[in-house]
C-alpha atoms as a PDB file:
ATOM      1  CA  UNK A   1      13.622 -15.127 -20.172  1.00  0.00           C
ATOM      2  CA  UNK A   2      10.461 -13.099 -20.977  1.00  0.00           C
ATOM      3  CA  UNK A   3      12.226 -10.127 -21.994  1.00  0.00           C
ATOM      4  CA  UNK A   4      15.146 -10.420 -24.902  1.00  0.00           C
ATOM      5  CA  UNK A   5      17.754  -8.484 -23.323  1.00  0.00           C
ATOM      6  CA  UNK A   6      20.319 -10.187 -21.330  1.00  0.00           C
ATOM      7  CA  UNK A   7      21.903  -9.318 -18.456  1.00  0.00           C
ATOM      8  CA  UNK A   8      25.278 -10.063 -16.633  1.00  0.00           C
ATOM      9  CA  UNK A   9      24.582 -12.373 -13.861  1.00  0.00           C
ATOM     10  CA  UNK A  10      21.022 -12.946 -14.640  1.00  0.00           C
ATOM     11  CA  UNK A  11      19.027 -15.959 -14.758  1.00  0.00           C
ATOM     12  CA  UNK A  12      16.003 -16.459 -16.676  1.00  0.00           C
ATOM     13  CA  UNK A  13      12.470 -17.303 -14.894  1.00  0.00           C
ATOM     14  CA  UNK A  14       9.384 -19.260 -16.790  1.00  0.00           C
ATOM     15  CA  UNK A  15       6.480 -18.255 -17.313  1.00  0.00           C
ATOM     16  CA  UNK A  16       5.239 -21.396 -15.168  1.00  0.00           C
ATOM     17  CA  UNK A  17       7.360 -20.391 -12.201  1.00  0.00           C
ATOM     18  CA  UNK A  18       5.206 -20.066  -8.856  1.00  0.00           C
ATOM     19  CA  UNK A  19       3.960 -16.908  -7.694  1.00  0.00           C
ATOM     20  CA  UNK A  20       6.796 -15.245  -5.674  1.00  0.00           C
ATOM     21  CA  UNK A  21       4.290 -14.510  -2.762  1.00  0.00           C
ATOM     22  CA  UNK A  22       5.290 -18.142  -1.866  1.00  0.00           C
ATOM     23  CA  UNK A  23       8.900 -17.192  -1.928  1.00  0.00           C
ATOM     24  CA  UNK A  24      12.075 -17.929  -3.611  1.00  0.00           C
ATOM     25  CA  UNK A  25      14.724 -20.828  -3.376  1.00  0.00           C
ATOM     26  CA  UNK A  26      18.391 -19.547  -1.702  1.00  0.00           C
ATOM     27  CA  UNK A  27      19.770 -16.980  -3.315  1.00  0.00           C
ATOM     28  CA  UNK A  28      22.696 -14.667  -2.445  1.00  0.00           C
ATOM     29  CA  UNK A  29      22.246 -11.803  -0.554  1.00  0.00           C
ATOM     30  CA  UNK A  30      20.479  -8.888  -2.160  1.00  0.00           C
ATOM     31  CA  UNK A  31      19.560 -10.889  -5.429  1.00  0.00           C
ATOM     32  CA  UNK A  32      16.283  -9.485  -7.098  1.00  0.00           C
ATOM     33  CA  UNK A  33      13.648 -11.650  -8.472  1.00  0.00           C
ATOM     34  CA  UNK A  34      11.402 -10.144 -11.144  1.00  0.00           C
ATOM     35  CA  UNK A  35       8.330 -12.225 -12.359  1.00  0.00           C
ATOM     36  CA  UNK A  36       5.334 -10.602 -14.762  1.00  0.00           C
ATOM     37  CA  UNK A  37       2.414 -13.194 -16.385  1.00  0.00           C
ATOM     38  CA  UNK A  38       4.958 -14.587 -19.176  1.00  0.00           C
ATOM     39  CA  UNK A  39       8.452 -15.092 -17.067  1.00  0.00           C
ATOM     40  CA  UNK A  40      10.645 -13.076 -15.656  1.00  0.00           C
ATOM     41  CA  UNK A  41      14.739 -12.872 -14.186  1.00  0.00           C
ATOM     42  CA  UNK A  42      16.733 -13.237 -11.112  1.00  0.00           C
ATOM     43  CA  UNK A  43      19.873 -10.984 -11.074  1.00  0.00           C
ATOM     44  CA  UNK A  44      22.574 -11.154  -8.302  1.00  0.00           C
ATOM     45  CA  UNK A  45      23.085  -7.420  -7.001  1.00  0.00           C
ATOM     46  CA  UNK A  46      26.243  -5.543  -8.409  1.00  0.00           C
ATOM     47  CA  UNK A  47      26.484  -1.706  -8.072  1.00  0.00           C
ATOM     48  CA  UNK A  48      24.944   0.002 -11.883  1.00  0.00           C
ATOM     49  CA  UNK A  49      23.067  -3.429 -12.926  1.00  0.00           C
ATOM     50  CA  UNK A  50      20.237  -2.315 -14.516  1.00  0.00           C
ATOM     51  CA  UNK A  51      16.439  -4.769 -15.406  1.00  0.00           C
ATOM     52  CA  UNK A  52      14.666  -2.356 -18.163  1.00  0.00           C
ATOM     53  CA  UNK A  53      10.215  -4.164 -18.000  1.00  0.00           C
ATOM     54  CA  UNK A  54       7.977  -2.418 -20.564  1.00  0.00           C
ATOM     55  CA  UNK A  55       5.768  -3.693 -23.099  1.00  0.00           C
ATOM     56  CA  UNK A  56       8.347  -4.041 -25.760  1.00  0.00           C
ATOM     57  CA  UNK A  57       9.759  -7.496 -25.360  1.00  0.00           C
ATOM     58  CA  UNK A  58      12.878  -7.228 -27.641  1.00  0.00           C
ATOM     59  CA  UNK A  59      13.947  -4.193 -25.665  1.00  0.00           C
ATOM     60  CA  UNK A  60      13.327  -5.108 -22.028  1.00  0.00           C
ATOM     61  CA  UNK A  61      14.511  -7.755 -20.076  1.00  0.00           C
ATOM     62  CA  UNK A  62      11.042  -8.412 -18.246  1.00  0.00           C
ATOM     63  CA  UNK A  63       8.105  -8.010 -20.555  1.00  0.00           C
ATOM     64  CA  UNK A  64       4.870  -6.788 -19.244  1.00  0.00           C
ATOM     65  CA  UNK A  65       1.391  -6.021 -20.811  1.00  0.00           C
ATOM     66  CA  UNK A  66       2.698  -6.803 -24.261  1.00  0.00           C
ATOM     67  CA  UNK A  67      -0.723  -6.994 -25.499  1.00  0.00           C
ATOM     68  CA  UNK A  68      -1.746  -3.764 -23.985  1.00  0.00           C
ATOM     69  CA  UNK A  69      -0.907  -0.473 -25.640  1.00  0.00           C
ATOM     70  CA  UNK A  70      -1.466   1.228 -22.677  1.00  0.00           C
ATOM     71  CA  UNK A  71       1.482   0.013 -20.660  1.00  0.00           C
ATOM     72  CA  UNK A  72       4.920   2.240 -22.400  1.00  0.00           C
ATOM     73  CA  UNK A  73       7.336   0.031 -24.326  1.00  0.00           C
ATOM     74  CA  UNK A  74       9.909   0.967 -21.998  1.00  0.00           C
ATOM     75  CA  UNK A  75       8.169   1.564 -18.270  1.00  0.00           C
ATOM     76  CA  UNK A  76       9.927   1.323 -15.426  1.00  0.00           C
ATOM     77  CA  UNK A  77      13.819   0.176 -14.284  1.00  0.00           C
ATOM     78  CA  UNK A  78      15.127  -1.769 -11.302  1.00  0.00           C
ATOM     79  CA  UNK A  79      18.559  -0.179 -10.552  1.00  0.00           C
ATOM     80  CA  UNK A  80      20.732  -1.767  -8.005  1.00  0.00           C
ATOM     81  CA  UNK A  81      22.936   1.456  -5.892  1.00  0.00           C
ATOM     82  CA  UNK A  82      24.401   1.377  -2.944  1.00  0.00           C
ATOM     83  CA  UNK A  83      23.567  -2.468  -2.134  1.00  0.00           C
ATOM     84  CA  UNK A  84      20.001  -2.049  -3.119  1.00  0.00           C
ATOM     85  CA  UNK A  85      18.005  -2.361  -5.625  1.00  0.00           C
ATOM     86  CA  UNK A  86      15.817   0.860  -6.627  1.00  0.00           C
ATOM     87  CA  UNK A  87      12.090   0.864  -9.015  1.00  0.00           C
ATOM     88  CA  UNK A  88      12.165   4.249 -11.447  1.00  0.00           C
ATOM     89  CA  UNK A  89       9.375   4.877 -13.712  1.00  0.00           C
ATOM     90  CA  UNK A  90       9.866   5.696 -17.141  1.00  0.00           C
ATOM     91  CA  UNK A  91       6.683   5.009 -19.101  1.00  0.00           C
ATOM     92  CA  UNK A  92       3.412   7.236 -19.111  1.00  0.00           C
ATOM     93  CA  UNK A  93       0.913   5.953 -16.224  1.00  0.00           C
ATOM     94  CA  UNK A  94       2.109   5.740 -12.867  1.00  0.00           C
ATOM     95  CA  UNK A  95       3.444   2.674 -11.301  1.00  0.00           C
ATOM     96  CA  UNK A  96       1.250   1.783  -8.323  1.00  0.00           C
ATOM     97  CA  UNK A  97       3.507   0.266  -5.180  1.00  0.00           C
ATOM     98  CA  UNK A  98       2.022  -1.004  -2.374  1.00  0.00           C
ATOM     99  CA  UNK A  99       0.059   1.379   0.337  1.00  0.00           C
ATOM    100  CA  UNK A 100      -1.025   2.648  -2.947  1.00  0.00           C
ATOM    101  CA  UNK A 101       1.296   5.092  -3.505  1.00  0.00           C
ATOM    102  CA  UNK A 102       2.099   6.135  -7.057  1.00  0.00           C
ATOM    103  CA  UNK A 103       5.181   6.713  -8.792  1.00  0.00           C
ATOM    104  CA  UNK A 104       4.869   8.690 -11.530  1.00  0.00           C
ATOM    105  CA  UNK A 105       7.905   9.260 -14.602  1.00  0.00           C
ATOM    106  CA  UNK A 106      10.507  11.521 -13.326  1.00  0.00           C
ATOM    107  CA  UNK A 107       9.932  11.101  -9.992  1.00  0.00           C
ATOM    108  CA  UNK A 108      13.218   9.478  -7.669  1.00  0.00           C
ATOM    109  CA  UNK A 109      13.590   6.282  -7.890  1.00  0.00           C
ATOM    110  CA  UNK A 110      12.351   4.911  -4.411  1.00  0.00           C
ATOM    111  CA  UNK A 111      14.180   2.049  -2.888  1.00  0.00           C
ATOM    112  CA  UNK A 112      12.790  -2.275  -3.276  1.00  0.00           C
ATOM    113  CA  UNK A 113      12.077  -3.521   0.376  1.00  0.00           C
ATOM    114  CA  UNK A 114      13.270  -6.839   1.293  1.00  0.00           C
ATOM    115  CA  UNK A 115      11.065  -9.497   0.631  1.00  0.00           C
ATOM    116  CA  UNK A 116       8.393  -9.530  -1.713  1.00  0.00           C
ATOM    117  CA  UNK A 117       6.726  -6.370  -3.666  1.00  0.00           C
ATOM    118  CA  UNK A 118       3.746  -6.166  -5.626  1.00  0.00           C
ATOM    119  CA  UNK A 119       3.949  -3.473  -8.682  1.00  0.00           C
ATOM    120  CA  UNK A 120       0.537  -2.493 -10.524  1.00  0.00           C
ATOM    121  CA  UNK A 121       0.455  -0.959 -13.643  1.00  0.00           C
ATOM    122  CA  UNK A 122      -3.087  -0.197 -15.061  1.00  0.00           C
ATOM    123  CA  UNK A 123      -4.067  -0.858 -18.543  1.00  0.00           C
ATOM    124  CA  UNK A 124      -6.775  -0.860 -21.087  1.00  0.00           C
ATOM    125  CA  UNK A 125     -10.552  -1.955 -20.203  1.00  0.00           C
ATOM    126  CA  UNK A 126      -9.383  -1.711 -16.125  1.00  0.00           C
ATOM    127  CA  UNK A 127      -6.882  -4.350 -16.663  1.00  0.00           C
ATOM    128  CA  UNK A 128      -4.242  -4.414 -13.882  1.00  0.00           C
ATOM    129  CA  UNK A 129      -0.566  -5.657 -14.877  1.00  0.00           C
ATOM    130  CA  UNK A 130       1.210  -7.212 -11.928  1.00  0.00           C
ATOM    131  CA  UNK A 131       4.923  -7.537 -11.726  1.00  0.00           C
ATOM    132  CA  UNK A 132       5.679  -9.095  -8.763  1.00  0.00           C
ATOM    133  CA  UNK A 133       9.244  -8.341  -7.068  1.00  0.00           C
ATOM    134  CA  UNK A 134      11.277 -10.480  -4.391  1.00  0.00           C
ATOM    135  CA  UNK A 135      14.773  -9.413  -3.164  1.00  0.00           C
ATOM    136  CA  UNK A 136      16.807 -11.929  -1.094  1.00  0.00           C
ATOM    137  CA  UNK A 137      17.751 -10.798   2.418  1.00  0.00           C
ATOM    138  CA  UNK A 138      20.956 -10.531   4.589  1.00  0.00           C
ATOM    139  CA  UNK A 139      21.343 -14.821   4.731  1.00  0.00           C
ATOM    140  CA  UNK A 140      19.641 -15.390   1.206  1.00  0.00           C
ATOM    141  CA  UNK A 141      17.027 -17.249   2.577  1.00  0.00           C
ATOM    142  CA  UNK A 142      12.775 -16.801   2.473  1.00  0.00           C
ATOM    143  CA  UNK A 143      11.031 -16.602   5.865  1.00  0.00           C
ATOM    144  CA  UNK A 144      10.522 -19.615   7.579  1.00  0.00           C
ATOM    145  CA  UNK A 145       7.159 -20.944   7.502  1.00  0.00           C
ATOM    146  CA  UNK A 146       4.813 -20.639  10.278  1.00  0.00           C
ATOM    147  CA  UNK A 147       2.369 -22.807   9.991  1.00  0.00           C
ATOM    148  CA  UNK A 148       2.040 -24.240  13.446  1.00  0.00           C
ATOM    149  CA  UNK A 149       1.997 -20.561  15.474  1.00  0.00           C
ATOM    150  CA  UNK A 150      -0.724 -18.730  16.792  1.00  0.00           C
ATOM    151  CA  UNK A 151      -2.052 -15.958  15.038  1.00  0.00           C
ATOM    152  CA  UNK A 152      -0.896 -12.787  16.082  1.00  0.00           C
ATOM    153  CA  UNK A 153      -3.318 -10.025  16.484  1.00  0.00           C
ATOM    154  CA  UNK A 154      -3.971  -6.857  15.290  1.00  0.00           C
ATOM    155  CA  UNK A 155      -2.622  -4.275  17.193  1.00  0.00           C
ATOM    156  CA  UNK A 156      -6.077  -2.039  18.303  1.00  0.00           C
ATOM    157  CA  UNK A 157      -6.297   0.751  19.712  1.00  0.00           C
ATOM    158  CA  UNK A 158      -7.964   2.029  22.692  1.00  0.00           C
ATOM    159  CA  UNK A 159     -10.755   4.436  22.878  1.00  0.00           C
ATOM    160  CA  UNK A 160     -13.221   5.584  25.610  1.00  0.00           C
ATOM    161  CA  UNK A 161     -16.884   5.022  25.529  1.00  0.00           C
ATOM    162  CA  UNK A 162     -17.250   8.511  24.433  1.00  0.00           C
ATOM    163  CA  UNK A 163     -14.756   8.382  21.671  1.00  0.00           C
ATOM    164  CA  UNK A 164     -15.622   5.320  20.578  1.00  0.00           C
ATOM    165  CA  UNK A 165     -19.478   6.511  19.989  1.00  0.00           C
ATOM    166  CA  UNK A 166     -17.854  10.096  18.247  1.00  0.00           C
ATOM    167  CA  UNK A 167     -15.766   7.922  16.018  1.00  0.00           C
ATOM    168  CA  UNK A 168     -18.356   5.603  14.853  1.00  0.00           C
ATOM    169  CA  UNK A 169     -20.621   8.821  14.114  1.00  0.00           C
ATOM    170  CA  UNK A 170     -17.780   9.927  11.665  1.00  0.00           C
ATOM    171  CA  UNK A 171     -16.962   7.169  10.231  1.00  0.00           C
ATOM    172  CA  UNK A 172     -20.358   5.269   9.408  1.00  0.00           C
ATOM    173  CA  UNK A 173     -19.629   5.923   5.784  1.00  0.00           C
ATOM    174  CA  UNK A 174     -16.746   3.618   5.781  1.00  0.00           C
ATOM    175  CA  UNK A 175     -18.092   1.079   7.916  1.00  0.00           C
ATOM    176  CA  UNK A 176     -21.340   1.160   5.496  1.00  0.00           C
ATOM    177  CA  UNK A 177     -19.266  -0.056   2.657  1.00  0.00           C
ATOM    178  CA  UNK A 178     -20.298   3.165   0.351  1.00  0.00           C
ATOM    179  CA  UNK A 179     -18.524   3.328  -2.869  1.00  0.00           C
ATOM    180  CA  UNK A 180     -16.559   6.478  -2.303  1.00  0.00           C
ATOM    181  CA  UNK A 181     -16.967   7.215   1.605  1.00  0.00           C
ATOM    182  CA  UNK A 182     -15.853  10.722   3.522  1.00  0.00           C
ATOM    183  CA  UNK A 183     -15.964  11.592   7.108  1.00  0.00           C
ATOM    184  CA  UNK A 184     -18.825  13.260   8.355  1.00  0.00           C
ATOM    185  CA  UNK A 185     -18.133  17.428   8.650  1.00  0.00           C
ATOM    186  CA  UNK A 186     -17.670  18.465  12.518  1.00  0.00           C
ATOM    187  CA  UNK A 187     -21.458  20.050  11.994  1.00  0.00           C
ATOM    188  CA  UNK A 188     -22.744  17.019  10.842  1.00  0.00           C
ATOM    189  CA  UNK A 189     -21.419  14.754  13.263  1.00  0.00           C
ATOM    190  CA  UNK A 190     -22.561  16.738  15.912  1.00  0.00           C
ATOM    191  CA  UNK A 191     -26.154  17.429  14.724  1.00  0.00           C
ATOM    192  CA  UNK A 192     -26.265  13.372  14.650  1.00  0.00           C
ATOM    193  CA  UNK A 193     -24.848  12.964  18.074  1.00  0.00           C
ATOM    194  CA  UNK A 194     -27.274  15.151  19.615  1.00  0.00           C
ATOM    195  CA  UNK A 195     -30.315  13.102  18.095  1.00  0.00           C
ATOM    196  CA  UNK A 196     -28.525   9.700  20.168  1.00  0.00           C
ATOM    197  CA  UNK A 197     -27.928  11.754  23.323  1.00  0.00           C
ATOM    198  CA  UNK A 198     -30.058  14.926  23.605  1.00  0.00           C
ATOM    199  CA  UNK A 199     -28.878  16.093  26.716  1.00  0.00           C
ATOM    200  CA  UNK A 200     -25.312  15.554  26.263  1.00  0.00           C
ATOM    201  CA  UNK A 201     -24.915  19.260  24.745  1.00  0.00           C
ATOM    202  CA  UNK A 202     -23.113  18.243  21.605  1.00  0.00           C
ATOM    203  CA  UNK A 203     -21.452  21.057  19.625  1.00  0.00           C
ATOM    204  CA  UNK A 204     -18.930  20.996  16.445  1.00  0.00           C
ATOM    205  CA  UNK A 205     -16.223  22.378  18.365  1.00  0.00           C
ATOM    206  CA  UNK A 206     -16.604  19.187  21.220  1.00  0.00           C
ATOM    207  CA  UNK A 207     -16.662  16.546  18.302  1.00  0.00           C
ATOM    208  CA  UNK A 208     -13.689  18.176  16.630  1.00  0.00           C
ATOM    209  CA  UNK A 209     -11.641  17.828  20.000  1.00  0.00           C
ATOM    210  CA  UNK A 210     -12.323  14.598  20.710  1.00  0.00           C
ATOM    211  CA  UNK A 211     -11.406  13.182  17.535  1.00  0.00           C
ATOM    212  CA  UNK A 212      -8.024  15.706  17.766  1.00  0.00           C
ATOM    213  CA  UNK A 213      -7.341  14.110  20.618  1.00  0.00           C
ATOM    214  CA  UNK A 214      -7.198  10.583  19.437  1.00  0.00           C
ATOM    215  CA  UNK A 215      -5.638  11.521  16.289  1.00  0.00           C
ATOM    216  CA  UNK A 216      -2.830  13.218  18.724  1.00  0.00           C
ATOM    217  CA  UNK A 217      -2.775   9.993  20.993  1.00  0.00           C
ATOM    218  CA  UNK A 218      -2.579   7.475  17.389  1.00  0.00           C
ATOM    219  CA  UNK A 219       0.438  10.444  16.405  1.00  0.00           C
ATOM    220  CA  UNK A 220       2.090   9.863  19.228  1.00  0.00           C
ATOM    221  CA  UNK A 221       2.179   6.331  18.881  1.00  0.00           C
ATOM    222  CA  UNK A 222       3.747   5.860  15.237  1.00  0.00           C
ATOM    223  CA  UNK A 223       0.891   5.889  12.793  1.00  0.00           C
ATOM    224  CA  UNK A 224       1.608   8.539  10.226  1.00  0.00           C
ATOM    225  CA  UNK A 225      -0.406  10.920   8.271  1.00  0.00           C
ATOM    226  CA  UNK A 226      -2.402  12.326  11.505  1.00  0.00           C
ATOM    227  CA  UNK A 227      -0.861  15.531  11.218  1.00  0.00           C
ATOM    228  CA  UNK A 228      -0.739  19.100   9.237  1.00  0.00           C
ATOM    229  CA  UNK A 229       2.684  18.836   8.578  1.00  0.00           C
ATOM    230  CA  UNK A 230       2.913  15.179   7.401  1.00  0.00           C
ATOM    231  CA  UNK A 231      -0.028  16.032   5.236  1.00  0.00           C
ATOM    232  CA  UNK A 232       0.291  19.482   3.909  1.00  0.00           C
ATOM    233  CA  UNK A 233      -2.232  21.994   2.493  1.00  0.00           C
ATOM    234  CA  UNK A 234      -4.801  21.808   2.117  1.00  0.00           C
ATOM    235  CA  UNK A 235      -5.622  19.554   4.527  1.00  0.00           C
ATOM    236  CA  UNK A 236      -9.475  19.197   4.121  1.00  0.00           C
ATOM    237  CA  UNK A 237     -10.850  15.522   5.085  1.00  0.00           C
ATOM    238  CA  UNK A 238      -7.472  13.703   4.943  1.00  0.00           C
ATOM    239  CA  UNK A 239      -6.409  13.955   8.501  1.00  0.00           C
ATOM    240  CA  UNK A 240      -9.661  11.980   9.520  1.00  0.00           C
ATOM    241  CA  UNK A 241      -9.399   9.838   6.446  1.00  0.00           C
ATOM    242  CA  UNK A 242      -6.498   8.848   7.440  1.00  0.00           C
ATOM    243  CA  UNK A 243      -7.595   8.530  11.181  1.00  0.00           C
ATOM    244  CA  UNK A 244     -10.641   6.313   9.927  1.00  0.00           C
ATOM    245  CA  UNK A 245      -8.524   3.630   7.831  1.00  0.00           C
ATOM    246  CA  UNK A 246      -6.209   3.004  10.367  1.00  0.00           C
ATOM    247  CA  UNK A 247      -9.143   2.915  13.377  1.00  0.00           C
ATOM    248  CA  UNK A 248     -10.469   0.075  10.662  1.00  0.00           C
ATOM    249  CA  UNK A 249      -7.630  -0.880   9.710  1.00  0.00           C
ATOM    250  CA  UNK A 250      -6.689  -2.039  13.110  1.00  0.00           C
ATOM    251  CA  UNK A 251     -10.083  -3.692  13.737  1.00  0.00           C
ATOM    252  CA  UNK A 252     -10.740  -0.796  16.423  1.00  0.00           C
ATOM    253  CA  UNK A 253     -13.677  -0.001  13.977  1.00  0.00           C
ATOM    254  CA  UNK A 254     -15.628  -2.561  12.678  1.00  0.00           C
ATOM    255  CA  UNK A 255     -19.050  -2.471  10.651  1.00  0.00           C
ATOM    256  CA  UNK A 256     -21.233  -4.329  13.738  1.00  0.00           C
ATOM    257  CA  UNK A 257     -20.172  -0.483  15.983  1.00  0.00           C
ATOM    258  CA  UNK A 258     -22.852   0.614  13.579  1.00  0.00           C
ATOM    259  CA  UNK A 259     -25.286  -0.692  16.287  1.00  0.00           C
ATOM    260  CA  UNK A 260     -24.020   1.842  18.410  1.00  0.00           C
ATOM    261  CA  UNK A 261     -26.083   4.293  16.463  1.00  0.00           C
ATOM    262  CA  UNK A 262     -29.353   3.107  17.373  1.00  0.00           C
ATOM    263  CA  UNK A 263     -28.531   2.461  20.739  1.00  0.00           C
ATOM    264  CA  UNK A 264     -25.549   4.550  22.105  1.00  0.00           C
END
């Protein structure tokens, strides 16, 4: 075990065990794997079991960063309740989880998916410290492989000519790969609209409700963080941040739409 501490019903992992992206042999129901650069444990759920990671390997039963003052002695706890288990941060910097959200100390504990989870925690010199998490499902089992099947595709989403030629406008930022992009301003977008189609009597207030309107439509839909009250205030750019990542994340934008502005 990387970590000192024991722990009832707890199994040690080596450092040489295999990534648990690729899975994890049967295991009972609910049983979390935790696995950082030099081992790591598998504990069988029980309601109150507690794994303690940190940088302080006689105090922790998964050590992480222990080279890196940086990462807290004592960082973060798995905590299984309620037939799950639960990451809590107690160290200094945040813990990034995947969709990279942070979870900073004292915030609630926020519950372990099924499957596997990737946890970040940033160190010195732009070091990232991965401890990777994988909690057994319902028959203890990983997912079957699928080598053989077709791909499935992205789900994209369908825009009109006219939309399509708005949203590229706003986004061409992002799909220019700058460092730190932001959505064109209504204003802007519609100053460079009217250059591609002169007579088409662009305005701010006509780009603002077409893009409303397919944020409303993506809304309606399922995808999250289109609207004021998902979002809070102050809302500034984030609704059509948000619009643009998912447009790209989707494949509905991609960089070769950039053709579109030089010939709409």
């Amino acid at each position: 075990m990387n970590g000192n501490l024991k722990i009832a019903g707890g199994r040690p992992l080596p450092a040489a065990h295999s990534s648990l992206v690729l899975g994890v042999p049967d295991s009972a129901p609910g049983t979390i794997h935790a696995l950082a650069l030099s081992g790591g444990i598998a504990v069988r759920p029980r309601e109150g079991r507690t794994i303690l990671f940190g940088r302080n390997r006689p105090e922790v039963h998964v050590c992480i960063g222990e080279d890196d003052r940086r990462v807290s002695r004592h960082h973060g706890l798995l905590t299984c309740h309620r037939d799950r288990w639960w990451v809590g941060n107690t160290g200094r910097l945040p813990i990034r989880l995947p969709g990279s959200r942070l979870l900073f100390t004292d915030d609630e504990p926020v519950p372990v998916a099924e499957g596997y989870t990737p946890l970040f925690v940033r160190g010195s010199g732009g070091r990232e410290h991965l401890l990777e998490l994988y909690v057994a499902g319902p028959d203890g089992r990983p997912p079957a492989s699928r080598h053989a099947d077709p791909t499935q595709p992205p789900r994209t989403w369908r825009l009109s000519a006219t939309e399509k030629l708005v949203l590229v406008v706003l986004a061409q930022r992002y799909l220019l790969h700058e460092a730190h992009p932001q959505p064109l301003t209504w204003r802007q977008a519609a100053l460079h609209l009217a250059e591609l189609q002169p007579e088409a009597g662009w305005t701010a207030k006509r780009v603002e409700h077409d893009v409303v309107a397919v944020r409303s439509r993506l809304s309606r839909d399922g995808v999250t963080g289109l609207t004021r009250d998902e979002v809070g205030e102050p809302v500034g750019n984030t609704l059509n941040d948000n619009l643009v990542r998912e447009l790209m994340a989707s494949t509905t934008l991609v960089p070769p739409d950039l053709r579109l502005l030089s010939d709409p």
